[in-house]
N, C-alpha and C. Protein backbone atom coordinates (compact mmCIF):
# COMPACT_ATOMS: atom_id res chain seq x y z
N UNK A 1 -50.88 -83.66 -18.29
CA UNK A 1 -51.89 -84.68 -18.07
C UNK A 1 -53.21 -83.98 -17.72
N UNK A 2 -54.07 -84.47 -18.28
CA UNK A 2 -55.72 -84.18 -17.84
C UNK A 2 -56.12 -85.44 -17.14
N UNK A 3 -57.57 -84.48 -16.64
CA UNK A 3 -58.50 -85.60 -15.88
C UNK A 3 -59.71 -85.78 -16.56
N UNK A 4 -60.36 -87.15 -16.53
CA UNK A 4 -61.19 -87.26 -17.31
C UNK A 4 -62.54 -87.41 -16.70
N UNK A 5 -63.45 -86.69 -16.76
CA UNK A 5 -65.05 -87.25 -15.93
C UNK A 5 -65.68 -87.97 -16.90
N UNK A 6 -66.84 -88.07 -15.65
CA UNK A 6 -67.60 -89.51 -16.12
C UNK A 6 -68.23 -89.30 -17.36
N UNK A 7 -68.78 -88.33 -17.95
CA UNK A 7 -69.50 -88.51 -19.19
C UNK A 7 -68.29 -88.28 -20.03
N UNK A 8 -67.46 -88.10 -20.37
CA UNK A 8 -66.10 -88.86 -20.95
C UNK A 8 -66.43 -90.16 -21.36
N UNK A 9 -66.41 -91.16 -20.70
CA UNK A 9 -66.35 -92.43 -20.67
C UNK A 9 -67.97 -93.00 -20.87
N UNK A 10 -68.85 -92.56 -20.61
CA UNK A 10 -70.70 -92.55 -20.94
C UNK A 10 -70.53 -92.01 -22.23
N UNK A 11 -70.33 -90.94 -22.16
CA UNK A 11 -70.15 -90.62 -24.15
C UNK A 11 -69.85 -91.62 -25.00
N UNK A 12 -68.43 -92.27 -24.72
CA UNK A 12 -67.68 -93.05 -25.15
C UNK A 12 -68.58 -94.52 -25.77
N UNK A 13 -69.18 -95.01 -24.14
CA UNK A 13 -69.36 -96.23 -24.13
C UNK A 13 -70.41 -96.49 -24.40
N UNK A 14 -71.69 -95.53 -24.30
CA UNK A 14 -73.25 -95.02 -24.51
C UNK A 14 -73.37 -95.23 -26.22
N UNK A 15 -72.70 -94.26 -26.73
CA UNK A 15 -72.65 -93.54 -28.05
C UNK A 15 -73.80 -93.32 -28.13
N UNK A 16 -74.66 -92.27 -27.26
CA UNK A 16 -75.82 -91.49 -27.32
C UNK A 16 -75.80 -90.26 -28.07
N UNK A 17 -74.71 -89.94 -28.23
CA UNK A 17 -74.52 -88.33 -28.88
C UNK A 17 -73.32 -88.91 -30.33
N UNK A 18 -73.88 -88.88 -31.23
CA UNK A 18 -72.70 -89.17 -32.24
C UNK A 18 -71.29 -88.49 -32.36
N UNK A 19 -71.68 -87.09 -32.17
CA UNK A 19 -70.79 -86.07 -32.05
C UNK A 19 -69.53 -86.92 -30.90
N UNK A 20 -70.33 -86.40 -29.86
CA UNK A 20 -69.18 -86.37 -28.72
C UNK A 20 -68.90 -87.71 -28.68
N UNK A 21 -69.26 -89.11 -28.95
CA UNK A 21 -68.81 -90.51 -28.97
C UNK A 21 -67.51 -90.62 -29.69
N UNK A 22 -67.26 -89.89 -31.03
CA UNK A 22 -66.46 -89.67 -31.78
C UNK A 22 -65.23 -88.82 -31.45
N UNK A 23 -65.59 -88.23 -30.96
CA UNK A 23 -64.34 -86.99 -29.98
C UNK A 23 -63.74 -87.65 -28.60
N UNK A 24 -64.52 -88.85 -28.10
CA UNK A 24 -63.74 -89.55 -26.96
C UNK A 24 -63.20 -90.80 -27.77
N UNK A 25 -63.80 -91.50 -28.69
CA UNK A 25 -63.44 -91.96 -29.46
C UNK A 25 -62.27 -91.96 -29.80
N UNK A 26 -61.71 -90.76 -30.14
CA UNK A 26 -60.53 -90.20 -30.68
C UNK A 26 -59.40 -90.21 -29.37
N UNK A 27 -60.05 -89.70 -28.56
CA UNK A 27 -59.22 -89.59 -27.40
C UNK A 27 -58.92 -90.65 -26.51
N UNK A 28 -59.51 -91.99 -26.65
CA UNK A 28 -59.13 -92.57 -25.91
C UNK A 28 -58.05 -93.88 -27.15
N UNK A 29 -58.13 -92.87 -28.26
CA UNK A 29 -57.24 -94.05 -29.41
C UNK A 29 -55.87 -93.11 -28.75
N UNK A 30 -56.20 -92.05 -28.74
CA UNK A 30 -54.42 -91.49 -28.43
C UNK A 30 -54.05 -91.84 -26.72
N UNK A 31 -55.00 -92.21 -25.91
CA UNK A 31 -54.08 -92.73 -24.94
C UNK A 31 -53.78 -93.98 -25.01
N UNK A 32 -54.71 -94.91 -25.54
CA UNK A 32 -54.31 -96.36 -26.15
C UNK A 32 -52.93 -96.39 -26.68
N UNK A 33 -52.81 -95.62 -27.51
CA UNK A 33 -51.37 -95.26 -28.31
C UNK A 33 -50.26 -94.26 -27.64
N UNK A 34 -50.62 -94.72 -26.51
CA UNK A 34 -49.29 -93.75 -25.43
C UNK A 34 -49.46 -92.31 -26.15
N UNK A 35 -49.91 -91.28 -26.93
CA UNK A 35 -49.11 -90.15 -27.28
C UNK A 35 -50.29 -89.11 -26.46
N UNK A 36 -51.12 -89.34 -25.80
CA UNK A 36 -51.53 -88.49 -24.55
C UNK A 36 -51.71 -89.48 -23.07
N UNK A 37 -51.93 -88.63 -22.16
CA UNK A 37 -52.10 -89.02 -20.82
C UNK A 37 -52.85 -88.76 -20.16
N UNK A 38 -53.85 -89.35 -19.47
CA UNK A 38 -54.53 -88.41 -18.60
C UNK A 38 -54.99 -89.75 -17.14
N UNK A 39 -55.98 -88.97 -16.36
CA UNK A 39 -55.84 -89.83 -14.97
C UNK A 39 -57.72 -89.35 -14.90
N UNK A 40 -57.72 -90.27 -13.93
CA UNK A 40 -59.63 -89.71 -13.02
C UNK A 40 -58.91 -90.74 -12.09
N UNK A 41 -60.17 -90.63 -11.56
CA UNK A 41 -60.27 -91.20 -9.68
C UNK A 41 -61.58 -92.46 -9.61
N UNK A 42 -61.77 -92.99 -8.57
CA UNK A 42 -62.27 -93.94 -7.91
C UNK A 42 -63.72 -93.55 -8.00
N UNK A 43 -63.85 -92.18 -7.79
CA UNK A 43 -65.64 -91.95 -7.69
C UNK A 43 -66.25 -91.55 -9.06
N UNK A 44 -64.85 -91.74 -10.26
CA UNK A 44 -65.68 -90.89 -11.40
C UNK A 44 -66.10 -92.63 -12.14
N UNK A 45 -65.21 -93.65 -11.74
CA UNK A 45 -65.33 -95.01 -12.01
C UNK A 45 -66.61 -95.74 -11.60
N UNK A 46 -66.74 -95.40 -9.95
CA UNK A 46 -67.96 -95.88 -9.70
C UNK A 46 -69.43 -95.11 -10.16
N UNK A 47 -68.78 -93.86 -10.46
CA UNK A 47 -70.34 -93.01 -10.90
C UNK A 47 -70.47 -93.88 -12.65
N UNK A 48 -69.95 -94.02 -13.18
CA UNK A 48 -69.99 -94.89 -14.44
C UNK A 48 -70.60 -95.66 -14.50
N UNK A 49 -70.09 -96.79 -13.28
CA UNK A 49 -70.39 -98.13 -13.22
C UNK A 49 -72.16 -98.27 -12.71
N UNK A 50 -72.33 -97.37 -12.31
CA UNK A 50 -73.91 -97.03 -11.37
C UNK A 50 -74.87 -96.56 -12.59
N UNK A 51 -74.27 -95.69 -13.58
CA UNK A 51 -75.48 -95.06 -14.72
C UNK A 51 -75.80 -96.34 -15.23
N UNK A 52 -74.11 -96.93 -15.53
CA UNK A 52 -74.54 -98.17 -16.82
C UNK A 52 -75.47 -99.28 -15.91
N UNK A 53 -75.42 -99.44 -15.17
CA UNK A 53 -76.11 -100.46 -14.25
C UNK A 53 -78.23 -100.48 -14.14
N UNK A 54 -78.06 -101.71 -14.02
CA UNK A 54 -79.32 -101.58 -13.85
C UNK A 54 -80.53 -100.60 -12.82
N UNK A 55 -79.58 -100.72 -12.11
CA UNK A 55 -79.47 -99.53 -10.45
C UNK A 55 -80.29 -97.89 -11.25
N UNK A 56 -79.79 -97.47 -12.28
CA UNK A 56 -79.69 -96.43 -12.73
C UNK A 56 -80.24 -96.24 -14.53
N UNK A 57 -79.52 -95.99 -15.38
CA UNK A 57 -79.72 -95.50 -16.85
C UNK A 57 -79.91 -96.62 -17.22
N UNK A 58 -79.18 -97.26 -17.54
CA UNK A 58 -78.54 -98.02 -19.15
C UNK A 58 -79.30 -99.43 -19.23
N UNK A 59 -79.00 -99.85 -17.55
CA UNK A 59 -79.71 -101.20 -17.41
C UNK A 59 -78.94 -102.30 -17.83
N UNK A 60 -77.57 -102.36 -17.59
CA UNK A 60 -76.82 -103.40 -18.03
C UNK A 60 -75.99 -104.18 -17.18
N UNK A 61 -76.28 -105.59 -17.39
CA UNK A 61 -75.42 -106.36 -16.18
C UNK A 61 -74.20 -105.94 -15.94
N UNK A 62 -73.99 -106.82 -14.62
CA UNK A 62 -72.44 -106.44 -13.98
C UNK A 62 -71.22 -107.03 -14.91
N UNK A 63 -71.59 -108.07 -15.82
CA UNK A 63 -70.61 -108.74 -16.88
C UNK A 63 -70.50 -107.39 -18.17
N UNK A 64 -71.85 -106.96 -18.38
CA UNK A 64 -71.52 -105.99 -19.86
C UNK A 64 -70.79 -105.10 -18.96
N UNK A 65 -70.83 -104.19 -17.94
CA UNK A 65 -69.85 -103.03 -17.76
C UNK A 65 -68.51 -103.60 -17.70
N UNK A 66 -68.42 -104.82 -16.89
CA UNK A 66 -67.01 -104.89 -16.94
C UNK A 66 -66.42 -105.42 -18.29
N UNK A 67 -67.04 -105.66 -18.99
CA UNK A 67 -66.54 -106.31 -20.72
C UNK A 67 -66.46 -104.53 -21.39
N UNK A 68 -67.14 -103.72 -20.74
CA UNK A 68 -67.14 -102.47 -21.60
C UNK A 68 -66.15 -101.36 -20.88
N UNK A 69 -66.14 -101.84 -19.72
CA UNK A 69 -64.97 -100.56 -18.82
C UNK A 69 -63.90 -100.97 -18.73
N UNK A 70 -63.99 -102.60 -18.49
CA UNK A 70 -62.18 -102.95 -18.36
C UNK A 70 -61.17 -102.43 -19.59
N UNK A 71 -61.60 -102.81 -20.72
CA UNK A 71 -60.50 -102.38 -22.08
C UNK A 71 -60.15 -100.77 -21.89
N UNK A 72 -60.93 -99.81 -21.27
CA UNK A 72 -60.86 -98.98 -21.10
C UNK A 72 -59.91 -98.20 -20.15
N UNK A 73 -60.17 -99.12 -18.99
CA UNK A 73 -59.32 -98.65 -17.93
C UNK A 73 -57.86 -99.32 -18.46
N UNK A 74 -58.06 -99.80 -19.22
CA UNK A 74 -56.59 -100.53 -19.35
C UNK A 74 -55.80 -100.02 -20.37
N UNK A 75 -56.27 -98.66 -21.02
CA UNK A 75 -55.55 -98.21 -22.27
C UNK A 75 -53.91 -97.36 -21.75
N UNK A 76 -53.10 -97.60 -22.19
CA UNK A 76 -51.64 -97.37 -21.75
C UNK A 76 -51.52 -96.16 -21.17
N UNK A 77 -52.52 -95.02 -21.78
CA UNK A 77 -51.93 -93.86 -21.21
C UNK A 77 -52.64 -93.25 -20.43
N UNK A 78 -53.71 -94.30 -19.97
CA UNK A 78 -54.65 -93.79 -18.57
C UNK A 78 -53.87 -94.43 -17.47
N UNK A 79 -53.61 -93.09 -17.09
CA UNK A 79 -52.69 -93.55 -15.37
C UNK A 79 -53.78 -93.13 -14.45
N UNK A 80 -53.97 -94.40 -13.41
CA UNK A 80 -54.63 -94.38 -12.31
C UNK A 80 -54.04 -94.85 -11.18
N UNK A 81 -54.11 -94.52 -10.10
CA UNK A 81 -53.55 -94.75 -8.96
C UNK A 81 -54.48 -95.89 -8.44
N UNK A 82 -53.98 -97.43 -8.86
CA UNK A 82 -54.05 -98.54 -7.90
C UNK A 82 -55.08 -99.20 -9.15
N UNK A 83 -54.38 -98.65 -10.35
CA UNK A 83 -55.50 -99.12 -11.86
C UNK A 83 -55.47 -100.74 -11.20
N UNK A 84 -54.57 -101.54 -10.95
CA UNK A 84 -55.08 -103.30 -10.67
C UNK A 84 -56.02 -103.42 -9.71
N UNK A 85 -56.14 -102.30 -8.95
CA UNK A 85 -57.56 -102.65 -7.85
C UNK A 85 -58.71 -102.44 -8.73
N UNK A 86 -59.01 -101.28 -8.88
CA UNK A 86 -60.07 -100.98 -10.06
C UNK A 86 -60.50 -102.45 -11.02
N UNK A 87 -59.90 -102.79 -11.81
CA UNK A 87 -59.33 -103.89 -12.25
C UNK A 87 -60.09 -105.02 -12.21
N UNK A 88 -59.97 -105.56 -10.66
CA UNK A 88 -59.66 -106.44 -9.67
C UNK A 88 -61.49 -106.53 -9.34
N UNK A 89 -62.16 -105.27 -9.21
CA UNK A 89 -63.16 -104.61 -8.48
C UNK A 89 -64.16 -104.67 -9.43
N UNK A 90 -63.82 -104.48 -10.75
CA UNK A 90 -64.60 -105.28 -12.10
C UNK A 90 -65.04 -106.57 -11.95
N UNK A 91 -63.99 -107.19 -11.77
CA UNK A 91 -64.25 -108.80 -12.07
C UNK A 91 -64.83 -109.07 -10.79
N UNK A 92 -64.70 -108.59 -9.45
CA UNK A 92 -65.29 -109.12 -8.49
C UNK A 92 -66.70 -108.84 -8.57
N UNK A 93 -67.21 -107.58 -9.52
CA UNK A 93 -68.24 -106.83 -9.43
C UNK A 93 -69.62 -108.19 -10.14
N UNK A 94 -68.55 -108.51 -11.60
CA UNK A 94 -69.31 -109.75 -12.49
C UNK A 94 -69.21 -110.64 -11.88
N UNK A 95 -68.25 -111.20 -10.83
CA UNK A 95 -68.52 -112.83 -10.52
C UNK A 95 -69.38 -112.46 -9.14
N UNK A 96 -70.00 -111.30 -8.49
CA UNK A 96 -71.01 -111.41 -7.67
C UNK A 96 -72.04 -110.62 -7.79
N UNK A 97 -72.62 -110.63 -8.78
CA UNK A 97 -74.16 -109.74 -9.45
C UNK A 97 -74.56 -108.89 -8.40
N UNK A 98 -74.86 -109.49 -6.95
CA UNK A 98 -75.49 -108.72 -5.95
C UNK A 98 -74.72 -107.77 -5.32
N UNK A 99 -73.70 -107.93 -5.72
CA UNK A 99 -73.23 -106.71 -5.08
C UNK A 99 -72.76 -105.41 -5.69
N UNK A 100 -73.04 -104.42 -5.13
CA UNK A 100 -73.10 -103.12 -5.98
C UNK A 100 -71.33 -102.97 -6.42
N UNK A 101 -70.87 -102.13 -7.05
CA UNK A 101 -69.64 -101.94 -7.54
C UNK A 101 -69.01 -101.07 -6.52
N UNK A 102 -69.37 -100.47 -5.38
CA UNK A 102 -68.88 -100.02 -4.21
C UNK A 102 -68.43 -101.37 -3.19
N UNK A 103 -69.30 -101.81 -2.94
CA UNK A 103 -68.92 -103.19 -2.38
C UNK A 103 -67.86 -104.13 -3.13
N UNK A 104 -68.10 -103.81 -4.05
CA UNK A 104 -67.00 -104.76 -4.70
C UNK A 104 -65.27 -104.37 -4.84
N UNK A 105 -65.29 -103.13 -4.59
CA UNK A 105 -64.29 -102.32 -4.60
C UNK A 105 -63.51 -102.50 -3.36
N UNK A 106 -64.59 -102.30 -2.12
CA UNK A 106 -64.29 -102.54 -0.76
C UNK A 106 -63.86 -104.25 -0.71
N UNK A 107 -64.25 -105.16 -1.41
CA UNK A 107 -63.65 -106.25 -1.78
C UNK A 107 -62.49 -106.27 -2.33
N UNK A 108 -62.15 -105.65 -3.26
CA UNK A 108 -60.53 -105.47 -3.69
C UNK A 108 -59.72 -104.98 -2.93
N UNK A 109 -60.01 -104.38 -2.07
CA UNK A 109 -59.39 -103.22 -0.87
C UNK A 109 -58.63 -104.56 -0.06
N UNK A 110 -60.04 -105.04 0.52
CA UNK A 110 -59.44 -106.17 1.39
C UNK A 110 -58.37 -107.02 0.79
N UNK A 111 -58.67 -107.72 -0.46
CA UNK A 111 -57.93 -108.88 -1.22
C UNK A 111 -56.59 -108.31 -1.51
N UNK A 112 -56.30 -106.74 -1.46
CA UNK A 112 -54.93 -106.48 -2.01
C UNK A 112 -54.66 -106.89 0.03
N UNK A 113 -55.28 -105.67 0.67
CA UNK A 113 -54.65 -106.08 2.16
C UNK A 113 -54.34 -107.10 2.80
N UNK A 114 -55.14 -108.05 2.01
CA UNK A 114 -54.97 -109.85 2.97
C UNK A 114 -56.09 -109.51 4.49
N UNK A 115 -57.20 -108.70 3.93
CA UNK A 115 -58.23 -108.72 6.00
C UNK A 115 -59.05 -109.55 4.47
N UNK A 116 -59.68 -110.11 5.82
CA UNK A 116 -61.02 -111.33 5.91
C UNK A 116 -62.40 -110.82 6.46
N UNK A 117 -61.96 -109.90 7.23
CA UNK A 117 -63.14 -109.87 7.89
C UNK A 117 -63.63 -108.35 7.86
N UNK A 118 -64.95 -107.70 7.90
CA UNK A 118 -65.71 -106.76 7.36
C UNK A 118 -66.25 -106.56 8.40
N UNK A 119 -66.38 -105.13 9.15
CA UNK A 119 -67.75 -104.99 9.64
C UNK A 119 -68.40 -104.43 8.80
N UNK A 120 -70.05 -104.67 9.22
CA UNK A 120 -70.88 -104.34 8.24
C UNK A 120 -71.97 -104.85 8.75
N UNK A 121 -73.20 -104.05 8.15
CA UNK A 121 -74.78 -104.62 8.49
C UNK A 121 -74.97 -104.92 6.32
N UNK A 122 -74.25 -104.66 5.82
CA UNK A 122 -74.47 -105.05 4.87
C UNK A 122 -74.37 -106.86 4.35
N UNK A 123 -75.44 -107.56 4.69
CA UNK A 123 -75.48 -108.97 4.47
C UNK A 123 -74.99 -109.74 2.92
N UNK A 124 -74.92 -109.15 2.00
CA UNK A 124 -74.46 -109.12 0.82
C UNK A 124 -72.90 -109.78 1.01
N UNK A 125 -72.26 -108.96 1.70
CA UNK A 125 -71.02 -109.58 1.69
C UNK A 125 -70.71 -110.93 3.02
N UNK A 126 -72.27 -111.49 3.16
CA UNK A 126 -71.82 -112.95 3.51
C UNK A 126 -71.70 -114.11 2.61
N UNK A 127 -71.99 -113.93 1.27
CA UNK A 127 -72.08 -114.60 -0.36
C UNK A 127 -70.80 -114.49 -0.61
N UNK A 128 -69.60 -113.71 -0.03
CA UNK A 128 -68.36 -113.69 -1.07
C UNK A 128 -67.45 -114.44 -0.39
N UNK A 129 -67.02 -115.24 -1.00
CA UNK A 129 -65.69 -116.10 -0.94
C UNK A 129 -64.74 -115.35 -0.36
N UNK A 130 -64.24 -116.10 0.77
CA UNK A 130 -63.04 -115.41 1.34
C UNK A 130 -63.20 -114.70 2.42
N UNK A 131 -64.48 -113.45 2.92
CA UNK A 131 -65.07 -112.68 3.72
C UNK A 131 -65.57 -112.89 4.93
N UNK A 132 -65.95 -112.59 5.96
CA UNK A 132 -66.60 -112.80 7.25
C UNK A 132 -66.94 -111.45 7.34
N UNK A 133 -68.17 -111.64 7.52
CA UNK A 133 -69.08 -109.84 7.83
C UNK A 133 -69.39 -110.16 9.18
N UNK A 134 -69.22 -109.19 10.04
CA UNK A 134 -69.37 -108.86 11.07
C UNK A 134 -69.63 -107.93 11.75
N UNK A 135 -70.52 -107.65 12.67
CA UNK A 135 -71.54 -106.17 13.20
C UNK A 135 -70.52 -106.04 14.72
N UNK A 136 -70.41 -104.79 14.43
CA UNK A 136 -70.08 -104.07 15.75
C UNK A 136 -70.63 -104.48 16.80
């Protein structure tokens, strides 16, 4: 198994470089098709989610990344540790625009744990369903 970084998946999803779009291209048809494997982590997801974002490069709502990263994260032979949070952290990301994809993550965190309540000076997460933010 390999690990995959973020311009992996920016190559991929960008197709700024014809070359290399075509070579992840390729690679993410053979983990689609089970006959390779590989894994990344939590910070190579959110560094993704931040270029494509308006925050950063690409300039694209919180609905286009997750219409463009979810099929991705979901190809059979990308193993991730807690891939339904990730997942989970997408869709929470599109159904609350204002909040960055770190926050939204820390939202899935909670929703797998069953906590309600947040400390935080971050006011953002008094908009989300379900939450109670609360300051030290």
């Amino acid at each position: 198994m390999r690990f995959i970084d973020t311009n992996i998946f920016l190559r991929y999803l960008t197709q700024d470089d014809e070359i290399k779009a075509a070579a992840c291209f390729e690679l993410f048809q053979r983990l689609q098709s089970g006959t390779e494997t590989a894994t990344t982590c939590e910070a190579v997801i959110a560094e993704v989610v931040y270029v494509l974002s308006a925050r950063a490069h690409y300039h694209l709502s919180p609905e286009d990344i997750r219409a463009r990263l979810r099929p991705l994260l979901s190809v059979r032979g990308l193993k991730l540790f807690q891939k339904k949070l990730y997942l989970r952290a997408l869709d929470l990301y599109a159904s609350y625009p204002f909040l960055d994809f770190e926050d939204a993550l820390s939202a899935a965190y909670m929703e797998k744990q069953g906590l309600t309540e947040i400390l935080s000076y971050d006011t953002d997460f008094d908009r989300v369903s379900g939450i109670t933010r609360k300051e030290p």
